[in-house]
Protein backbone atom coordinates (compact mmCIF):
# COMPACT_ATOMS: atom_id res chain seq x y z
CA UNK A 1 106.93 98.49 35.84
CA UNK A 2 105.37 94.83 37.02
CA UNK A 3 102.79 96.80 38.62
CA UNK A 4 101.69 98.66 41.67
CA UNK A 5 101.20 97.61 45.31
CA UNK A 6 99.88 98.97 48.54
CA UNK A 7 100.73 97.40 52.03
CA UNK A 8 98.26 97.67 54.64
CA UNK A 9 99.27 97.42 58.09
CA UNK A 10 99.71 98.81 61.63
CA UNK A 11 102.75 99.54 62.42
CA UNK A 12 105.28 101.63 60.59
CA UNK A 13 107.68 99.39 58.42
CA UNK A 14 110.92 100.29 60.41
CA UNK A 15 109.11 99.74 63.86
CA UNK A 16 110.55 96.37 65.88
CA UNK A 17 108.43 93.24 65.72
CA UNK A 18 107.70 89.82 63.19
CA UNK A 19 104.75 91.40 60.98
CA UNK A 20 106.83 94.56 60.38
CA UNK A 21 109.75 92.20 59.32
CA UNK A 22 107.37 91.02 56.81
CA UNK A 23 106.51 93.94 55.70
CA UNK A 24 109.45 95.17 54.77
CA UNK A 25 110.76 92.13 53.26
CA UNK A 26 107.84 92.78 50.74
CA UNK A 27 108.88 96.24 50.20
CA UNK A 28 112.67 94.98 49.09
CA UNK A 29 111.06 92.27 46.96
CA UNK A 30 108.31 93.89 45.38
CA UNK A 31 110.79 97.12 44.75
CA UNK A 32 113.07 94.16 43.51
CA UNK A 33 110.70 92.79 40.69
CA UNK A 34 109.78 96.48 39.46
CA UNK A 35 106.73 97.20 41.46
CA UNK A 36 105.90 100.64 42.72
CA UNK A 37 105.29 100.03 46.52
CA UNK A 38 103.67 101.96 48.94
CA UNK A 39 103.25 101.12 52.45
CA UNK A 40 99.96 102.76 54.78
CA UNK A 41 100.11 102.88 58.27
CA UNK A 42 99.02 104.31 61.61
CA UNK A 43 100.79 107.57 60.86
CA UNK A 44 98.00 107.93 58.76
CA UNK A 45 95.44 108.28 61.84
CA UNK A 46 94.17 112.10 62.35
CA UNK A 47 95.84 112.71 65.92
CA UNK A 48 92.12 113.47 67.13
CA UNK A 49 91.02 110.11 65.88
CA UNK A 50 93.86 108.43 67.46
CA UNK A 51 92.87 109.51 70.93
CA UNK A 52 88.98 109.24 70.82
CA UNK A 53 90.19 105.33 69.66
CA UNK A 54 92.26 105.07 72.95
CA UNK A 55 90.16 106.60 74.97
CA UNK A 56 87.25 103.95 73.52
CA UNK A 57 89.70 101.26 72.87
CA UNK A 58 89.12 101.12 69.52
CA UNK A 59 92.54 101.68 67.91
CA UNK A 60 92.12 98.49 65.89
CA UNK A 61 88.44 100.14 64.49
CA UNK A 62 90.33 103.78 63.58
CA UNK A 63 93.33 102.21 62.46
CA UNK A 64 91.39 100.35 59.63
CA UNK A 65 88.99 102.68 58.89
CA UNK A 66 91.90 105.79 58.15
CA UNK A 67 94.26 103.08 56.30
CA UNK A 68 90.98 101.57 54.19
CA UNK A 69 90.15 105.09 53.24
CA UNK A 70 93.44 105.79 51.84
CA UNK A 71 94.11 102.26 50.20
CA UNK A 72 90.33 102.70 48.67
CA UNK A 73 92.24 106.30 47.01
CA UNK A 74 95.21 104.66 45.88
CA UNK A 75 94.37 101.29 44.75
CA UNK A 76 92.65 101.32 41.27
CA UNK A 77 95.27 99.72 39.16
CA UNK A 78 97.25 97.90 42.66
CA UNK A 79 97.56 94.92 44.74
CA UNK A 80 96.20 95.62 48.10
CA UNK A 81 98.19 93.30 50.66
CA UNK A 82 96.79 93.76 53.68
CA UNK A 83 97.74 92.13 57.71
CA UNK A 84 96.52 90.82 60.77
CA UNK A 85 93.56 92.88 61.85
CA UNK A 86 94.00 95.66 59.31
CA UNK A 87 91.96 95.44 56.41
CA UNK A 88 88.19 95.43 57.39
CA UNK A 89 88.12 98.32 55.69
CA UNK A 90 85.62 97.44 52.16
CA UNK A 91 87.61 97.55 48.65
CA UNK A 92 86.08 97.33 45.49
CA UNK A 93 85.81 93.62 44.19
CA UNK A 94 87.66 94.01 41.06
CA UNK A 95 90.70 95.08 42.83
CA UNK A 96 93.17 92.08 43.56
CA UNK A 97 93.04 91.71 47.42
CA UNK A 98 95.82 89.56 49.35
CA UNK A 99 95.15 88.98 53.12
CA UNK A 100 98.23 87.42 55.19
CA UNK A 101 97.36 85.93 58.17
CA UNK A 102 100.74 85.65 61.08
CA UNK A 103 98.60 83.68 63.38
CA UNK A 104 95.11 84.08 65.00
CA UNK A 105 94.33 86.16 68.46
CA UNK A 106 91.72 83.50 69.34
CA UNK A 107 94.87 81.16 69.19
CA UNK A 108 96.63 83.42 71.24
CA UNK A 109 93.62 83.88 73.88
CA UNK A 110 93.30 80.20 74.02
CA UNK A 111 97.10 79.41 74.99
CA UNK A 112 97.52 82.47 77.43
CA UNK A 113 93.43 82.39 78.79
CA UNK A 114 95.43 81.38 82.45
CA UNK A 115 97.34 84.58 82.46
CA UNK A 116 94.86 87.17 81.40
CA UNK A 117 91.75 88.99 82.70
CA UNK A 118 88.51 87.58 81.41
CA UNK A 119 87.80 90.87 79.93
CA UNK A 120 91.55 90.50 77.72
CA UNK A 121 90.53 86.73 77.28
CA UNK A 122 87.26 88.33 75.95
CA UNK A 123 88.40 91.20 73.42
CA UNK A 124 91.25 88.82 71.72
CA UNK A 125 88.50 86.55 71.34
CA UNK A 126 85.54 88.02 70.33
CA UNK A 127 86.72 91.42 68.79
CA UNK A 128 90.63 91.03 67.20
CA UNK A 129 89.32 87.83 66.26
CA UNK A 130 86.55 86.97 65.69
CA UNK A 131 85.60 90.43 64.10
CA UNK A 132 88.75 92.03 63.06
CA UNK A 133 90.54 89.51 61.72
CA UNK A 134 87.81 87.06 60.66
CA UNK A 135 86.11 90.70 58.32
CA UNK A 136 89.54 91.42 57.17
CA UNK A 137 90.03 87.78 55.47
CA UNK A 138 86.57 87.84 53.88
CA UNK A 139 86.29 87.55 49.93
CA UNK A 140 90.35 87.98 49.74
CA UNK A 141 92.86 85.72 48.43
CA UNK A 142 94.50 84.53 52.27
CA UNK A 143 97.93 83.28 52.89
CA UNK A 144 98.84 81.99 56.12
CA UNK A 145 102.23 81.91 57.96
CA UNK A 146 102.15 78.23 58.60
CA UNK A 147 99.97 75.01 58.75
CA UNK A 148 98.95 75.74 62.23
CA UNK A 149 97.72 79.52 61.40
CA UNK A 150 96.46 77.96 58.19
CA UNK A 151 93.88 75.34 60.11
CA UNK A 152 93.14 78.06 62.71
CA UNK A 153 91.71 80.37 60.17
CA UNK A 154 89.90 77.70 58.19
CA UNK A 155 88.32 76.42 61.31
CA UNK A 156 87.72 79.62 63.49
CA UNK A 157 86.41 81.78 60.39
CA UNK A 158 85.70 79.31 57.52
CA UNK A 159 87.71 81.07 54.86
CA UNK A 160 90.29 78.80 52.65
CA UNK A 161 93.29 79.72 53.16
CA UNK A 162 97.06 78.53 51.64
CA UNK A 163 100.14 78.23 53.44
CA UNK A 164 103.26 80.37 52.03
CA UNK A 165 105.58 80.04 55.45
CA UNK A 166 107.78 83.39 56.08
CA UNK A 167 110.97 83.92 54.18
CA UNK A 168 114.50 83.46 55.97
CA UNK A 169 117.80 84.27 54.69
CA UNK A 170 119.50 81.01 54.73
CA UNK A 171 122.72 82.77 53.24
CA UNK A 172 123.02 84.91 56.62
CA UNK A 173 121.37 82.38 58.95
CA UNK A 174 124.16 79.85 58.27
CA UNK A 175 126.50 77.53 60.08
CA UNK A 176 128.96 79.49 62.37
CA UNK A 177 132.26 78.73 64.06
CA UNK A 178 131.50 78.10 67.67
CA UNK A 179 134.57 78.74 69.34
CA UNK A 180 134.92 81.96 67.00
CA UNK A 181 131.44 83.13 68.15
CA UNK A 182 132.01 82.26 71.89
CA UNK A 183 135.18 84.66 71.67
CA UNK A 184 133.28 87.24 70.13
CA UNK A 185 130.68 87.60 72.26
CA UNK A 186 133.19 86.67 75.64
CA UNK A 187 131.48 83.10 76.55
CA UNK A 188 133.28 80.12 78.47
CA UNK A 189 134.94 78.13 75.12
CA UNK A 190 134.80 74.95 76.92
CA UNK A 191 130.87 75.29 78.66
CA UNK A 192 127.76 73.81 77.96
CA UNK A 193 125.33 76.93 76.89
CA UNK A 194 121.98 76.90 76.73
CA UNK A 195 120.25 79.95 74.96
CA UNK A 196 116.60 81.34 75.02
CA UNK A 197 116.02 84.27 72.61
CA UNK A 198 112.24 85.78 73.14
CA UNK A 199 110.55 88.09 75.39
CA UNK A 200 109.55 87.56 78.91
CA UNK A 201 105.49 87.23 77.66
CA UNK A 202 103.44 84.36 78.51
CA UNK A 203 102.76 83.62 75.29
CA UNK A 204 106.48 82.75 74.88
CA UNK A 205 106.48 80.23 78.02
CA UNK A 206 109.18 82.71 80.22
CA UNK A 207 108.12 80.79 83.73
CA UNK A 208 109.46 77.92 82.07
CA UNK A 209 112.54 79.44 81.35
CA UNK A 210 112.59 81.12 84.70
CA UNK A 211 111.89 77.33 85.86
CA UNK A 212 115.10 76.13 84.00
CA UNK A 213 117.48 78.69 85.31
CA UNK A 214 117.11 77.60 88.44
CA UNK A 215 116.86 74.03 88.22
CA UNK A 216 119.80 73.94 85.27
CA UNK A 217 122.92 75.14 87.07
CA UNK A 218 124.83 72.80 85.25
CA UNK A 219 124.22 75.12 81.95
CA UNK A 220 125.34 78.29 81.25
CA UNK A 221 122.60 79.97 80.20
CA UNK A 222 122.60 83.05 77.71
CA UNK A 223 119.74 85.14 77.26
CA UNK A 224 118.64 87.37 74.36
CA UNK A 225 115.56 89.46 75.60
CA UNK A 226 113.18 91.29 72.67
CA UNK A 227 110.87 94.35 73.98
CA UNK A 228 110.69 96.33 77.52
CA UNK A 229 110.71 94.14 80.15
CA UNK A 230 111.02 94.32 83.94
CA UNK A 231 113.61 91.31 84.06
CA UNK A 232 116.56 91.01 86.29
CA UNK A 233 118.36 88.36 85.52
CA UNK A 234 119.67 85.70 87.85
CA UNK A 235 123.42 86.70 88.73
CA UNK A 236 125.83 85.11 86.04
CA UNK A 237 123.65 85.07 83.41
CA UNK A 238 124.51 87.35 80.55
CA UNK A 239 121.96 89.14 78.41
CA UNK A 240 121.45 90.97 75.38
CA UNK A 241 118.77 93.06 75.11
CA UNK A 242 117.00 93.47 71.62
CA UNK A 243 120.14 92.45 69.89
CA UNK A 244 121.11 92.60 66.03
CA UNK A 245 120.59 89.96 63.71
CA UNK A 246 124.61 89.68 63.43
CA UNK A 247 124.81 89.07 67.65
CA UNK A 248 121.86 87.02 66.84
CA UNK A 249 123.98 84.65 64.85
CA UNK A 250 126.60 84.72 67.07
CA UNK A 251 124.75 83.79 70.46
CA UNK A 252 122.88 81.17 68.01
CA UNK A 253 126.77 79.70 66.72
CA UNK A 254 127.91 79.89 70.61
CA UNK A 255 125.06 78.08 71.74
CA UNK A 256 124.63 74.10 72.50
CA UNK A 257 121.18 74.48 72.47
CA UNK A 258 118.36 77.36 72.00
CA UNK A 259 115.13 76.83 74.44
CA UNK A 260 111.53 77.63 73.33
CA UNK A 261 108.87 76.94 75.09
CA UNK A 262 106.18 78.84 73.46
CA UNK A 263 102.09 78.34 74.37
CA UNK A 264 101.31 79.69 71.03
CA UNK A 265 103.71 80.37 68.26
CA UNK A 266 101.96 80.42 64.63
CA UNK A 267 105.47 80.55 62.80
CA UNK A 268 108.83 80.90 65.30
CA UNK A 269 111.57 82.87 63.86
CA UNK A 270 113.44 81.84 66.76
CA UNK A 271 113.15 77.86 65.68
CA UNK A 272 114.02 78.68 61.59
CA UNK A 273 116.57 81.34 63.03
CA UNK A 274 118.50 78.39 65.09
CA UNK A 275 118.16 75.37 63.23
CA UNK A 276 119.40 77.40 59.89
CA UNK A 277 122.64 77.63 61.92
CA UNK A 278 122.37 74.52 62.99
CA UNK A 279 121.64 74.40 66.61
CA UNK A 280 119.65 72.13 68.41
CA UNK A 281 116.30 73.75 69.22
CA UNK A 282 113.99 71.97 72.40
CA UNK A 283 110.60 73.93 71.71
CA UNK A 284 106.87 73.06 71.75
CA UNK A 285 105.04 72.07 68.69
CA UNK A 286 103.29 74.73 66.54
CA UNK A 287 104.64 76.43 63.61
CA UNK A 288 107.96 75.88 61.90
CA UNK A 289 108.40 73.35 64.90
CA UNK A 290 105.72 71.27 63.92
CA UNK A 291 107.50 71.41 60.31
CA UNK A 292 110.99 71.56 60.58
CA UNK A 293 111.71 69.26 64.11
CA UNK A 294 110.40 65.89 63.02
CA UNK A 295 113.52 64.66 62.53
CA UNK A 296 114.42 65.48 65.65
CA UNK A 297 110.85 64.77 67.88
CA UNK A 298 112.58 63.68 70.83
CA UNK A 299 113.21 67.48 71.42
CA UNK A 300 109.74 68.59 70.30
CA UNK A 301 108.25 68.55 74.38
CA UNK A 302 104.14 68.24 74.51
CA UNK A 303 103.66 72.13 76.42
CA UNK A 304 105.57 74.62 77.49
CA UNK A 305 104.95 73.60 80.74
CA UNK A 306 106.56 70.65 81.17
CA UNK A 307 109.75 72.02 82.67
CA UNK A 308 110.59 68.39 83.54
CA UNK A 309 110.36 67.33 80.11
CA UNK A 310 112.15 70.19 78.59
CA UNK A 311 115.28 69.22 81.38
CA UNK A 312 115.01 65.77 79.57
CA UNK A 313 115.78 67.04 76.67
CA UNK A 314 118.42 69.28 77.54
CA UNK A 315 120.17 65.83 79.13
CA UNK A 316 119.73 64.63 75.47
CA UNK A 317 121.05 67.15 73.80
CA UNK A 318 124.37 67.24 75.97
CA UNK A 319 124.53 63.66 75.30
CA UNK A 320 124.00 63.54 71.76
CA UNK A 321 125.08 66.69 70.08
CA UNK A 322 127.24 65.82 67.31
CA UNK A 323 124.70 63.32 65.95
CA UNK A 324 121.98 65.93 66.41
CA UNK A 325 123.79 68.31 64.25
CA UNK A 326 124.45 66.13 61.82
CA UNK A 327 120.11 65.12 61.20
CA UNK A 328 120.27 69.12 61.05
CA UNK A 329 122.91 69.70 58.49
CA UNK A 330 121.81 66.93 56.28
CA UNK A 331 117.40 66.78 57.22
CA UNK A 332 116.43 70.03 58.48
CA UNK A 333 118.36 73.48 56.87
CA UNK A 334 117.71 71.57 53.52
CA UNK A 335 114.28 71.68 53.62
CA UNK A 336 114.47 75.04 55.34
CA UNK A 337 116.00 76.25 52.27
CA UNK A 338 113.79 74.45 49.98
CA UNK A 339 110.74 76.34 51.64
CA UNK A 340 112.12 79.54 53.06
CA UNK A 341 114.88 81.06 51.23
CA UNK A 342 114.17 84.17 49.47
CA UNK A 343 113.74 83.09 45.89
CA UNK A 344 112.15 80.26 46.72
CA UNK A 345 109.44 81.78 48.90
CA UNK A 346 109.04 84.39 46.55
CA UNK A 347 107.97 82.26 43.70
CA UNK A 348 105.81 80.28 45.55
CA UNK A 349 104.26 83.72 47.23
CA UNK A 350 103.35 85.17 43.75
CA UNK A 351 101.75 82.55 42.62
CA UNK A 352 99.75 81.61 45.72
CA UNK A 353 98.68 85.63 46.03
CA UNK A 354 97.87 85.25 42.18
CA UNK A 355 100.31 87.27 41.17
CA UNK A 356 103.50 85.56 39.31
CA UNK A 357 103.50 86.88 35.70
């Protein structure tokens, strides 16, 4: 065996959503390379602890405090990885500690601080942040998501911090046949689709999109939506709720263009997800935007409120596909697959985490 290692972090492993991605996407690796993994969670939580932390609105606070307990049990001779706000909890100094940062929630407050009460403005601030996340960083090794999340934590905590991107499978996020995927999935062969894959939060700029529906008839627009959500879609539009990774491809393949206009996006599976396949993406900056679109700036639009500026884009997209493809086949998945495919991240993870043999 390589060694042990124990993943801190909220959510159970198969639960929906980017950090549990992660998580288990260290599970397959580290099992991979011969390490005995084991994952700690919520489930953990005493059921009478878990509601005395609702009822106070402390989850966050319980959450840590059962998972620490347990990691401080198991982790004598292991890596502790831990995520996000979880990991607070004190570990001995000699252990080998590995904090991964997806993003900040003072970030998030910031970008979203018009849709939220001052009390939620407040708590991501002050207490995710500023506490959870800031204690949970301290005196470990820290590895960010991206640049952005990287200069977030340096400036909002003061803890140094190295960038290590997320991992994407660039052998199944590949170039697809669009005509074959517009058949598949039932679209118009011959119209011009526009696609927006994300949920309808703020965070993720969805009056924009709702903006662009409207004004837009000239596109047929596809939707794939991720969570609940009280949506009802405009009649004509099709929509796929919390679809597969293989539909994922597909609407991605069928698509002339993918739409994201996120107010705070530390990474954007979305943007990696899209250009891999080699779609057009017209998005905000932030994240593997700010990375992976500067070939392509013209489509990189200053907020994701600028609905006007987003239509410009979508005018230059429909004018200029082919040659827009082409800066993507030839600039962009290559230095996606220099930074993000699997063996490639993974060597650079180990040895930023301290780890590589």
């Amino acid at each position: 065996m390589s060694g042990s290692v124990v993943i801190l972090t909220s959510q159970p492993p198969e639960a929906a959503g980017g950090v549990e991605s992660f998580v288990r996407l260290l599970i397959r690796g580290f099992a991979d390379r011969g390490y005995d993994v084991e994952t700690l969670n919520r489930n953990l939580v005493p059921r009478w602890m878990e509601g005395a932390g609702r009822a106070l609105k402390l989850q966050a606070v319980v959450e840590g405090l059962s998972i620490g307990r347990a990691a401080r049990a198991r982790s004598a001779n292991a890596t502790v990885i831990s995520n996000s706000t979880i990991g607070w909890y004190p570990l001995p100094a000699a252990i080998r500690r590995v904090h991964m940062f997806h993003g900040t929630y003072r970030g998030m407050a910031e970008a979203i601080k018009p849709f939220i009460s001052r009390k939620g403005y407040t708590k991501l601030k002050y207490y995710d942040s500023m506490t959870l996340e800031r204690v949970s960083g301290r005196g470990k090794t820290c590895l960010c998501n991206s640049d952005q999340t990287r200069e977030e934590v340096e400036s909002f905590f003061g803890i140094p911090c190295s960038t290590v991107w997320l991992p994407l499978d660039t052998g199944f996020w590949k170039p697809q046949d669009k005509q074959e995927c517009r058949r598949l999935l039932r679209l118009d062969p011959g119209a011009f689709i526009g696609l927006y894959a994300g949920s309808d939060h703020p965070q993720k700029g969805f009056s924009t999109v709702m903006a662009l529906l409207s004004a837009r008839r000239d596109v047929n627009w596809v939707m794939a939506l991720r969570g609940s959500s009280s949506f009802r879609p405009p009649e004509g539009i099709r929509v796929w709720n919390d679809a597969s990774p293989e539909v994922m491809r597909s609407l991605y393949g069928a698509a002339d263009f993918v739409i994201a206009p996120s107010r705070y996006e530390p990474f954007g599976y979305i943007v990696a997800e899209a250009l891999a396949v080699g779609v057009p993406v017209i998005t905000t900056p932030g994240g593997a935007s700010t990375e992976f679109m500067s070939p392509m700036a013209s489509l990189t639009v200053d907020n994701g409120d600028n609905v006007a500026g987003f239509s410009r884009a979508i005018d230059e997209v429909h004018e200029s596909s082919a040659a827009l493809q082409k800066v993507i086949a030839e600039q962009v998945r290559p230095k996606l697959e220099s930074l993000l495919s699997p063996p490639n991240w993974w060597n650079g993870f180990l040895i930023k985490a301290g780890m590589a043999e």
